[in-house]
C-alpha atoms as a PDB file:
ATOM      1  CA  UNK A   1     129.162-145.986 -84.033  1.00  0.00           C
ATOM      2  CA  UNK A   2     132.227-143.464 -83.653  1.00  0.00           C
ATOM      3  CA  UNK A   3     135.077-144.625 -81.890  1.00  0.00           C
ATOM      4  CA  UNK A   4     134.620-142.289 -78.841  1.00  0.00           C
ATOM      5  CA  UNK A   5     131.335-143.893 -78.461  1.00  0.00           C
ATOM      6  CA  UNK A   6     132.583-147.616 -78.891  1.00  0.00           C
ATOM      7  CA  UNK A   7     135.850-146.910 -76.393  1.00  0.00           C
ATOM      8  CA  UNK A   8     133.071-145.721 -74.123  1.00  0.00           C
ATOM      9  CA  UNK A   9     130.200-148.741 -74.550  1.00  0.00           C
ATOM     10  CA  UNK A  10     132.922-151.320 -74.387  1.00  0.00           C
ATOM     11  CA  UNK A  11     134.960-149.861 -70.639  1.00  0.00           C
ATOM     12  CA  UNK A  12     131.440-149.445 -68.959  1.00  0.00           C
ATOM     13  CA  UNK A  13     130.826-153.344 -70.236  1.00  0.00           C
ATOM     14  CA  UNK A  14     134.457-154.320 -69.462  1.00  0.00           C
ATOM     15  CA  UNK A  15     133.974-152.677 -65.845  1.00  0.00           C
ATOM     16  CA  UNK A  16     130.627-154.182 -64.892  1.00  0.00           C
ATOM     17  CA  UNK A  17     131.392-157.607 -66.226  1.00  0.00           C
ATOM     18  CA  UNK A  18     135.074-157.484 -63.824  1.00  0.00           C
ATOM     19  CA  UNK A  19     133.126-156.221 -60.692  1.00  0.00           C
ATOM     20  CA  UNK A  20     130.034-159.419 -61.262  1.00  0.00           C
ATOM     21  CA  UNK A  21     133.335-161.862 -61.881  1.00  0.00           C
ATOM     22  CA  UNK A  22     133.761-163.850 -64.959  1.00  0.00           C
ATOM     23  CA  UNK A  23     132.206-166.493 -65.087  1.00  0.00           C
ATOM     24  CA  UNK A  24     128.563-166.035 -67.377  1.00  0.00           C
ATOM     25  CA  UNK A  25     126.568-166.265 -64.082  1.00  0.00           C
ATOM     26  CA  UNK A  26     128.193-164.035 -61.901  1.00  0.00           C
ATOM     27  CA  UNK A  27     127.981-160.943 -64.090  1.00  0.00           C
ATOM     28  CA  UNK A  28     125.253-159.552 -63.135  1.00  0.00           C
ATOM     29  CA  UNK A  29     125.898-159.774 -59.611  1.00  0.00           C
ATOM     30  CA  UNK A  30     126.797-156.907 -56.998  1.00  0.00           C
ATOM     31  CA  UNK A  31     126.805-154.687 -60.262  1.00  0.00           C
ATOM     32  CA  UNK A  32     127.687-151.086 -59.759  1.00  0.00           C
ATOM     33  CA  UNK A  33     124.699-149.321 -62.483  1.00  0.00           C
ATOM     34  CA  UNK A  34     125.611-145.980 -63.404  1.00  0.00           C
ATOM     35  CA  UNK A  35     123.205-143.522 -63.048  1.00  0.00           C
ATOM     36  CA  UNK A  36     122.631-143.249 -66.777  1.00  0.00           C
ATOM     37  CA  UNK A  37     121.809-145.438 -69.044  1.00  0.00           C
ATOM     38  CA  UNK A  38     125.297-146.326 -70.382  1.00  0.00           C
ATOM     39  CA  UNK A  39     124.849-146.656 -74.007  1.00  0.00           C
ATOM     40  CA  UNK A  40     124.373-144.501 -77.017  1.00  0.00           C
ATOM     41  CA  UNK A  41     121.843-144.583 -79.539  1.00  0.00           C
ATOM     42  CA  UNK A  42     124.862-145.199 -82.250  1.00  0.00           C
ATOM     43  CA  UNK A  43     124.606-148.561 -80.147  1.00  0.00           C
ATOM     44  CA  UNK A  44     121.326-149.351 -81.334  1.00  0.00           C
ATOM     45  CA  UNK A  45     122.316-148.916 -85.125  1.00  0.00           C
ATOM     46  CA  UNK A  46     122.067-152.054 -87.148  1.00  0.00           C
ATOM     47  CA  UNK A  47     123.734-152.491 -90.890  1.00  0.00           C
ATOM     48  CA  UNK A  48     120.411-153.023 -92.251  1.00  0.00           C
ATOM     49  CA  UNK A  49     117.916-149.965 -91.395  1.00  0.00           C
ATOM     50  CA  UNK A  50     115.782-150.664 -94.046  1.00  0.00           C
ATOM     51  CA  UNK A  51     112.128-151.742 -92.418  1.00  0.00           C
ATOM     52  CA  UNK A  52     111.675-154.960 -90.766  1.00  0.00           C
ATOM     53  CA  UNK A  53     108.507-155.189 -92.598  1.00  0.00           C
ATOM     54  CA  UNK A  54     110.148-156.375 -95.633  1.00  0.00           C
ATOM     55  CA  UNK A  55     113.123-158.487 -93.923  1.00  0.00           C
ATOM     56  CA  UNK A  56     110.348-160.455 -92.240  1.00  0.00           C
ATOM     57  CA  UNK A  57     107.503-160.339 -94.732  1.00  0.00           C
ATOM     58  CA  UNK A  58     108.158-164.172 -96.201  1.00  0.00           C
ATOM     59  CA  UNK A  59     107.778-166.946 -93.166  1.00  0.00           C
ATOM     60  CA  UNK A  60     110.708-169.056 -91.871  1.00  0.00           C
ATOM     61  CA  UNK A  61     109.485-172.544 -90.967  1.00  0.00           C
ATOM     62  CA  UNK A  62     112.817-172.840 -89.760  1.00  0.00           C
ATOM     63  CA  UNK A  63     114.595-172.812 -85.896  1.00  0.00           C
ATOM     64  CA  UNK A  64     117.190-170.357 -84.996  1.00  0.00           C
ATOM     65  CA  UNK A  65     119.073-173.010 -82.730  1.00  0.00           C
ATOM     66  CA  UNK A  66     119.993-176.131 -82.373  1.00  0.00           C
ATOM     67  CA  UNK A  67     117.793-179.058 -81.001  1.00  0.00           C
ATOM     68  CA  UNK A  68     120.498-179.321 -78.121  1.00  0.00           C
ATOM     69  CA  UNK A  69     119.852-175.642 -77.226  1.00  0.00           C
ATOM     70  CA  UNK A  70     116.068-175.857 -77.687  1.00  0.00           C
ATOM     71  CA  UNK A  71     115.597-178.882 -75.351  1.00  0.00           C
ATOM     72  CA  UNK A  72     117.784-176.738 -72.713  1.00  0.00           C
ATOM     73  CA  UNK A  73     115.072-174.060 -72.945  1.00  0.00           C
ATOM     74  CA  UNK A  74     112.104-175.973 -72.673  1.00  0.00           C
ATOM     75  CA  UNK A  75     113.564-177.922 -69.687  1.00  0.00           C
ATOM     76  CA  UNK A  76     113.840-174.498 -68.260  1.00  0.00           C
ATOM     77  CA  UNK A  77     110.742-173.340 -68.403  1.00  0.00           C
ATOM     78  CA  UNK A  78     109.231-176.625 -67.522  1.00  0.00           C
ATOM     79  CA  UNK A  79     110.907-175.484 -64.136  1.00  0.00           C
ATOM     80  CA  UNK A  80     110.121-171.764 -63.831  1.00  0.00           C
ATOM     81  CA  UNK A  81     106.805-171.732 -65.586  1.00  0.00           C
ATOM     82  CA  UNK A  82     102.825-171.925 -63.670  1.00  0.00           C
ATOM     83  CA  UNK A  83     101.697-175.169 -63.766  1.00  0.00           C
ATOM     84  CA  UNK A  84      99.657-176.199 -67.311  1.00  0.00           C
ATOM     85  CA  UNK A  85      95.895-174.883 -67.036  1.00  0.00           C
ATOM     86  CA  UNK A  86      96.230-172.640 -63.766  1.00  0.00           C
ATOM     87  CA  UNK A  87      93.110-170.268 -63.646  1.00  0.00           C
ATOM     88  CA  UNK A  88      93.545-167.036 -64.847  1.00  0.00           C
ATOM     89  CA  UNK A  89      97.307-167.369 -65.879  1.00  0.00           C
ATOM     90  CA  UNK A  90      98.150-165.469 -68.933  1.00  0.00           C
ATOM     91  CA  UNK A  91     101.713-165.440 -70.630  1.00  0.00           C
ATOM     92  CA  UNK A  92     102.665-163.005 -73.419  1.00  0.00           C
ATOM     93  CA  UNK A  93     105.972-164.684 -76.258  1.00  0.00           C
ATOM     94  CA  UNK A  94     107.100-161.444 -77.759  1.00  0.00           C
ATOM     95  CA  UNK A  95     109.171-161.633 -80.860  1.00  0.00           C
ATOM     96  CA  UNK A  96     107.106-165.006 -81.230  1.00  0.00           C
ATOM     97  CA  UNK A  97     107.054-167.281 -84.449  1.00  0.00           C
ATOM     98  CA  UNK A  98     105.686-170.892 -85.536  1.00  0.00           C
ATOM     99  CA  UNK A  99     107.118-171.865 -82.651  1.00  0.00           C
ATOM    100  CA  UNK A 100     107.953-170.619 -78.650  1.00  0.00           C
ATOM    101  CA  UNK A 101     109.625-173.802 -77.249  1.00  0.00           C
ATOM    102  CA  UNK A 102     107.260-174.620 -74.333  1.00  0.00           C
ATOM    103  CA  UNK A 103     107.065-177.425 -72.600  1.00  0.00           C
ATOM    104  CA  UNK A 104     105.226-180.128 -74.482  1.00  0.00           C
ATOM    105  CA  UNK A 105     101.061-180.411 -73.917  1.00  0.00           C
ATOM    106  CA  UNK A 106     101.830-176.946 -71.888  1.00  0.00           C
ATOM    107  CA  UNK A 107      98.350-174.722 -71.904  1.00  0.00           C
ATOM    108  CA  UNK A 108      96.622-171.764 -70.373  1.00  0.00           C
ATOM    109  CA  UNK A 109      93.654-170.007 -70.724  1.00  0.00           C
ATOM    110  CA  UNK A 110      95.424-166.831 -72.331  1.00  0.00           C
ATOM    111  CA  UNK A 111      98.629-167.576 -74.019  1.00  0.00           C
ATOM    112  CA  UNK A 112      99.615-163.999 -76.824  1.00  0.00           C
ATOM    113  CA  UNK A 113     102.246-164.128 -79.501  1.00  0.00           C
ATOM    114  CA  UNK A 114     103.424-160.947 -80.380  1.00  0.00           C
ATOM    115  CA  UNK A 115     105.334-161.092 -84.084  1.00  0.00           C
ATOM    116  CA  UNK A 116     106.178-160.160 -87.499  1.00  0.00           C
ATOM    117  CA  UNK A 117     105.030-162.212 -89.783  1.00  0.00           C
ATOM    118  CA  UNK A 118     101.517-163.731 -89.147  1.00  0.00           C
ATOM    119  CA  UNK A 119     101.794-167.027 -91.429  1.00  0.00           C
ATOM    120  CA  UNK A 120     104.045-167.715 -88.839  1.00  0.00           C
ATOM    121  CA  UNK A 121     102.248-167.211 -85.999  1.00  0.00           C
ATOM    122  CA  UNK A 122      99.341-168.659 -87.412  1.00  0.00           C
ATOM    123  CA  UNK A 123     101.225-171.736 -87.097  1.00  0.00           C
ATOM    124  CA  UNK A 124     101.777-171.399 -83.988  1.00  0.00           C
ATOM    125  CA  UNK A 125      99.914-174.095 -81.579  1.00  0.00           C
ATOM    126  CA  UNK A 126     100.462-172.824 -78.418  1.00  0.00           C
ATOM    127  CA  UNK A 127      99.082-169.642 -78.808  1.00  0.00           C
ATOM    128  CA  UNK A 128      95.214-168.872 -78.187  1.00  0.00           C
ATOM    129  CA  UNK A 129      95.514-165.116 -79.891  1.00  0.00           C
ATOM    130  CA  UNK A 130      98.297-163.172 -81.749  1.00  0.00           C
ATOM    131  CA  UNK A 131      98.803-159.543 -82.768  1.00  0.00           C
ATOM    132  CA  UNK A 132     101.230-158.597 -85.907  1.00  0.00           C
ATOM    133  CA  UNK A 133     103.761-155.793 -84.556  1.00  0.00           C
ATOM    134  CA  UNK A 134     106.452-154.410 -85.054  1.00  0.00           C
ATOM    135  CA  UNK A 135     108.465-153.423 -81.678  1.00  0.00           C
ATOM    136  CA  UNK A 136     111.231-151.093 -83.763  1.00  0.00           C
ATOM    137  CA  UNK A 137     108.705-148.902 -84.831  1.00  0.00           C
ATOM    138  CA  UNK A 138     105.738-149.027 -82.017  1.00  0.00           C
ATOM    139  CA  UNK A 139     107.693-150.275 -78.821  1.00  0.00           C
ATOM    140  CA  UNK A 140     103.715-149.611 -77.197  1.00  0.00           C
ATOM    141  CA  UNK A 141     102.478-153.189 -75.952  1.00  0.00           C
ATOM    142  CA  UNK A 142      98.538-153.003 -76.849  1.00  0.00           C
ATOM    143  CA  UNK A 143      97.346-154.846 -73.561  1.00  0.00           C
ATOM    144  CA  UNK A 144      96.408-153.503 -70.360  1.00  0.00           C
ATOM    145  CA  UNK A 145      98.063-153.071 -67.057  1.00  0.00           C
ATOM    146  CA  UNK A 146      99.300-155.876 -65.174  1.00  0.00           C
ATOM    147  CA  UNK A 147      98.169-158.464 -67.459  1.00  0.00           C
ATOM    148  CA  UNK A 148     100.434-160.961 -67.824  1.00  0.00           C
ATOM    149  CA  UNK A 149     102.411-163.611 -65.363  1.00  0.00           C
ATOM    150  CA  UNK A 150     105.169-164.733 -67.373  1.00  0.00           C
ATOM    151  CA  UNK A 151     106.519-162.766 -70.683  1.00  0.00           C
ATOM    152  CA  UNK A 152     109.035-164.675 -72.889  1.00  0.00           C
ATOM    153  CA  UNK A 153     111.586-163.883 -75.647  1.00  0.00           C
ATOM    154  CA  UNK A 154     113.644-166.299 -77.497  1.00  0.00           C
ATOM    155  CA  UNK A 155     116.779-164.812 -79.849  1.00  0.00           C
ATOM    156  CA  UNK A 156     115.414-162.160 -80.327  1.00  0.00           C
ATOM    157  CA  UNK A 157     116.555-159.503 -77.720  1.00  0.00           C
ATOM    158  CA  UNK A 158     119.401-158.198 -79.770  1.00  0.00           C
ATOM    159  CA  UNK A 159     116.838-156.884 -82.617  1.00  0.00           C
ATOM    160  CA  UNK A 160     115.338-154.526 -80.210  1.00  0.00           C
ATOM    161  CA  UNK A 161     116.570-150.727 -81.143  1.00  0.00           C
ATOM    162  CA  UNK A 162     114.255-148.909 -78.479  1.00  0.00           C
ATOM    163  CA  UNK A 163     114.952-151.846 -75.777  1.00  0.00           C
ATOM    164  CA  UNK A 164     114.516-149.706 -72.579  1.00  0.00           C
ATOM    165  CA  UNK A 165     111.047-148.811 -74.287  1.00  0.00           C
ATOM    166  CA  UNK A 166     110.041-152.493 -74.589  1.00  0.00           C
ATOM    167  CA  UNK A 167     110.838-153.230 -71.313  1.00  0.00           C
ATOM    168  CA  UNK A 168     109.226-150.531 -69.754  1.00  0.00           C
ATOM    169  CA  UNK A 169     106.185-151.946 -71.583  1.00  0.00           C
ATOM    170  CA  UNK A 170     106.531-155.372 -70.536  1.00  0.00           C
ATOM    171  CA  UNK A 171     106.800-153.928 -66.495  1.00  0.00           C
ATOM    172  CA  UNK A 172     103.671-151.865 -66.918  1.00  0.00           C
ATOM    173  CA  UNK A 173     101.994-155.228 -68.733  1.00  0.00           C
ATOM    174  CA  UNK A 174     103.525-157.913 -66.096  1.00  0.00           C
ATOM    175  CA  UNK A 175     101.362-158.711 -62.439  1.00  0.00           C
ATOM    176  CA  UNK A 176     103.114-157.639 -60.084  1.00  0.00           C
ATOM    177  CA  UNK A 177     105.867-160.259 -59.159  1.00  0.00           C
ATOM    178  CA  UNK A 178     105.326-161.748 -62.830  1.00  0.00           C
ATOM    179  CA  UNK A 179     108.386-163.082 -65.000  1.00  0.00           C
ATOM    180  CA  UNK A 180     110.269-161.837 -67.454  1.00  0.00           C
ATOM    181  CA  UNK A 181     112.627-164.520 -69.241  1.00  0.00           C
ATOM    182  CA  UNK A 182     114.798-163.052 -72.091  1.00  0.00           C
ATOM    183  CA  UNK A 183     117.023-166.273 -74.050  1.00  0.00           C
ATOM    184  CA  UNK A 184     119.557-165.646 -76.318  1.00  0.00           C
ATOM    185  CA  UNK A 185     122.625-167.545 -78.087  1.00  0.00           C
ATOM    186  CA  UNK A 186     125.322-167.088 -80.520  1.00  0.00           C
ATOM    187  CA  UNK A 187     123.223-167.106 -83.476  1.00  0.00           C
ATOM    188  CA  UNK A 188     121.633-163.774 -85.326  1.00  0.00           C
ATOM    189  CA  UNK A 189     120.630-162.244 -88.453  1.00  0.00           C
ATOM    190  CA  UNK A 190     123.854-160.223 -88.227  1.00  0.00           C
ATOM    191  CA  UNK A 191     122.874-157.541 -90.447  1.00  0.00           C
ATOM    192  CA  UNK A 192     119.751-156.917 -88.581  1.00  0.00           C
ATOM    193  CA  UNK A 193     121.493-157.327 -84.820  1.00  0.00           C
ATOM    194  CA  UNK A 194     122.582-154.078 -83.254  1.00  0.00           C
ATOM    195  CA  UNK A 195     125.768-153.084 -83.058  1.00  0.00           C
ATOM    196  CA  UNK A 196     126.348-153.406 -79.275  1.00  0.00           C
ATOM    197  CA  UNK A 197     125.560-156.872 -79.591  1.00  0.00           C
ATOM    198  CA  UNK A 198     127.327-157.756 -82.622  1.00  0.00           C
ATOM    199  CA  UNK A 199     130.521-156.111 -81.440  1.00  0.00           C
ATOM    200  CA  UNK A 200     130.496-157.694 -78.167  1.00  0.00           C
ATOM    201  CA  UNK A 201     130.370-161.300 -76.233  1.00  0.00           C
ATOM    202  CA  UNK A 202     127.979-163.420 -74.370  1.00  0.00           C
ATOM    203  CA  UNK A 203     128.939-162.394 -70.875  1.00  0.00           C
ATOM    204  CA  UNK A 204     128.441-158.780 -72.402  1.00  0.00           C
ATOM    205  CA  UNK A 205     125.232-159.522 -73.637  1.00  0.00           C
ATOM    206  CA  UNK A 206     124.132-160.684 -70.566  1.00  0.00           C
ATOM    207  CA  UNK A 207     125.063-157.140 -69.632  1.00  0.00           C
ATOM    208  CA  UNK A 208     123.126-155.302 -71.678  1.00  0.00           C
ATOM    209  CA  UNK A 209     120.119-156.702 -71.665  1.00  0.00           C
ATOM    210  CA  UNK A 210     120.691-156.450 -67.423  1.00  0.00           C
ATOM    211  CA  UNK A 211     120.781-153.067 -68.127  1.00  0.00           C
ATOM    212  CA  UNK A 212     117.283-153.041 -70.087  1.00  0.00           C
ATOM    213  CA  UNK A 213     115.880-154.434 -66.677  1.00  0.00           C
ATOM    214  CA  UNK A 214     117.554-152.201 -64.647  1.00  0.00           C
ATOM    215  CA  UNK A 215     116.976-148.908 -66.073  1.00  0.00           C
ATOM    216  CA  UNK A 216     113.504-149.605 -67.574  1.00  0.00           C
ATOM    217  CA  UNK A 217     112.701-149.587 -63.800  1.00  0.00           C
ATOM    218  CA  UNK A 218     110.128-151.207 -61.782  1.00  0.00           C
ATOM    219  CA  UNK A 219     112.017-154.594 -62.246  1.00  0.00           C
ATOM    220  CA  UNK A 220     113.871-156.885 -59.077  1.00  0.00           C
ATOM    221  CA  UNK A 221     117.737-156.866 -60.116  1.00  0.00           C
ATOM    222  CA  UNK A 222     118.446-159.133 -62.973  1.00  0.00           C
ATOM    223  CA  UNK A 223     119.996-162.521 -62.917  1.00  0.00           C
ATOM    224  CA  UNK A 224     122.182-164.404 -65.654  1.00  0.00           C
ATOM    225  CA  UNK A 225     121.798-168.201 -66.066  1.00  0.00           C
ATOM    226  CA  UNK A 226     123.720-170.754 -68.438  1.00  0.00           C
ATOM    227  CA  UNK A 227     121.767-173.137 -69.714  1.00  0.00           C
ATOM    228  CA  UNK A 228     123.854-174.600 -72.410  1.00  0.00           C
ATOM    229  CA  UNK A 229     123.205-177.835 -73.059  1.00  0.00           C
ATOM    230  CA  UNK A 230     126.963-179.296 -74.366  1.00  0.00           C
ATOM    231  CA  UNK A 231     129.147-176.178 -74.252  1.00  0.00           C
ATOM    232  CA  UNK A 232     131.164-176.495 -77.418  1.00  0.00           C
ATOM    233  CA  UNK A 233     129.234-178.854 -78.799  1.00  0.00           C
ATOM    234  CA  UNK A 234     126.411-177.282 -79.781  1.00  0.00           C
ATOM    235  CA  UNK A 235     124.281-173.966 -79.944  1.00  0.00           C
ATOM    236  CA  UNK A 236     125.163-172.128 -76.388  1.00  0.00           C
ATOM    237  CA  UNK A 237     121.767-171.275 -74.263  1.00  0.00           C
ATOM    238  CA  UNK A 238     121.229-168.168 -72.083  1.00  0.00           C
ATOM    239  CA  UNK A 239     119.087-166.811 -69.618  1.00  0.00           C
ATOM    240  CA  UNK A 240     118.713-162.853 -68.297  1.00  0.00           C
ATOM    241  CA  UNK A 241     115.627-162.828 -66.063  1.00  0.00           C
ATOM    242  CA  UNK A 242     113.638-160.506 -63.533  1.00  0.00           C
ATOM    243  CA  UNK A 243     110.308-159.746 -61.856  1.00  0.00           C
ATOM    244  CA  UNK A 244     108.687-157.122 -61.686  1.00  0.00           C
ATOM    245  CA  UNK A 245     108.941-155.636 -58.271  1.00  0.00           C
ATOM    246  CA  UNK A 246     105.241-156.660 -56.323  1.00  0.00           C
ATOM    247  CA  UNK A 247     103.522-153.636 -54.666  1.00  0.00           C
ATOM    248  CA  UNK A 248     103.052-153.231 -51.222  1.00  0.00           C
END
């Protein structure tokens, strides 16, 4: 990213985050949007361009946060989630793995991982179907209008280079009035982060991926929530959320 670009990026995010307040929770609120998206496609450079194809080909069996963090998310969407085995609920993990952190026993009829690596998602016992894809290179959801009631994504936000793309997607895939939950933390694969994120902070990040709701359209305004578990203690936990806006 040049420096014009980065003074630029980082006084809209400094602006916004002063008018919401500081605190993690209030910075998406009462936030003056520009008219244009604010950011720059140098933003959405990462270190490492080379495909995500071959950075994801082997499987990690591993988590990308702490147990701490985890539980803090699954609580969460014990609250915010339908009820286990509602009729004709469908959710949709995207950027999904071995694992997506629901609440424990937690079922529905239709429940889609969307990944990179399918060992992993083969693993994955929640999920009743999966489809291998890679969002950086075909940001196009394969599923049909208003589809879905809930969409998650854990960590994995800050990977997306064609974000307001994705999100776009996930309105034209959502019910009407269905939930979109993006979590993120501290942790990355730096190299493979984009540079927005990597250059900035969590109340920032809880800008930008506002922004992703708000100018992808179609979406209620965004909220921020902190879920951290034992802040400085362990992994922190955070939630940007919407709906998508239900049609008269």
């Amino acid at each position: 990213m040049n420096m014009a670009s980065r003074v630029e990026t980082k006084r809209f995010l400094a602006s916004a985050s002063q008018q919401g307040g500081s605190p993690f929770e209030e910075v998406l609120k009462n936030v003056d949007w520009p008219e244009q998206f604010p950011f720059k496609d140098e933003d959405f450079q990462r270190f490492d361009e080379s495909p995500d194809t071959v950075f994801y080909e082997t499987p990690r069996f591993v988590t990308h946060i702490d147990d701490p963090a985890i539980a803090a998310l699954t609580k969460y969407y014990s609250k915010v989630f339908p009820p286990s085995n509602t009729p004709g609920v469908s959710l949709l993990d995207l950027c999904s793995s071995w694992v997506s952190h629901f609440p424990k026993g937690y079922k529905q009829e239709r429940v889609v991982g969307m990944g990179m690596n399918e060992e992993e998602l083969k693993r994955n016992p929640v999920l009743t179907e999966y489809v291998v894809q890679d969002l950086n290179e075909d940001p196009k959801l394969p599923f049909e209008d208003n589809s879905f009631d809930v969409i998650t994504n854990v960590v994995s936000v800050d990977y997306l280079n064609k974000p307001i793309d994705v999100f776009k997607e996930m309105c034209r895939i959502l019910k009407p009035g269905g939930l979109a939950i993006m979590s993120f933390s501290n942790r990355c694969f730096f190299t493979k982060a984009i540079s927005i994120w990597t250059s900035t902070g969590d109340a920032d990040h809880a800008m930008i991926v506002g922004s992703y709701f708000h100018y992808a359209g179609g979406y209620e305004p965004p909220q921020a929530v902190d879920i951290s578990p034992n802040p400085g203690r362990s992994d922190p936990m955070y939630i940007v959320y919407s709906r998508k806006v239900k049609t008269a």
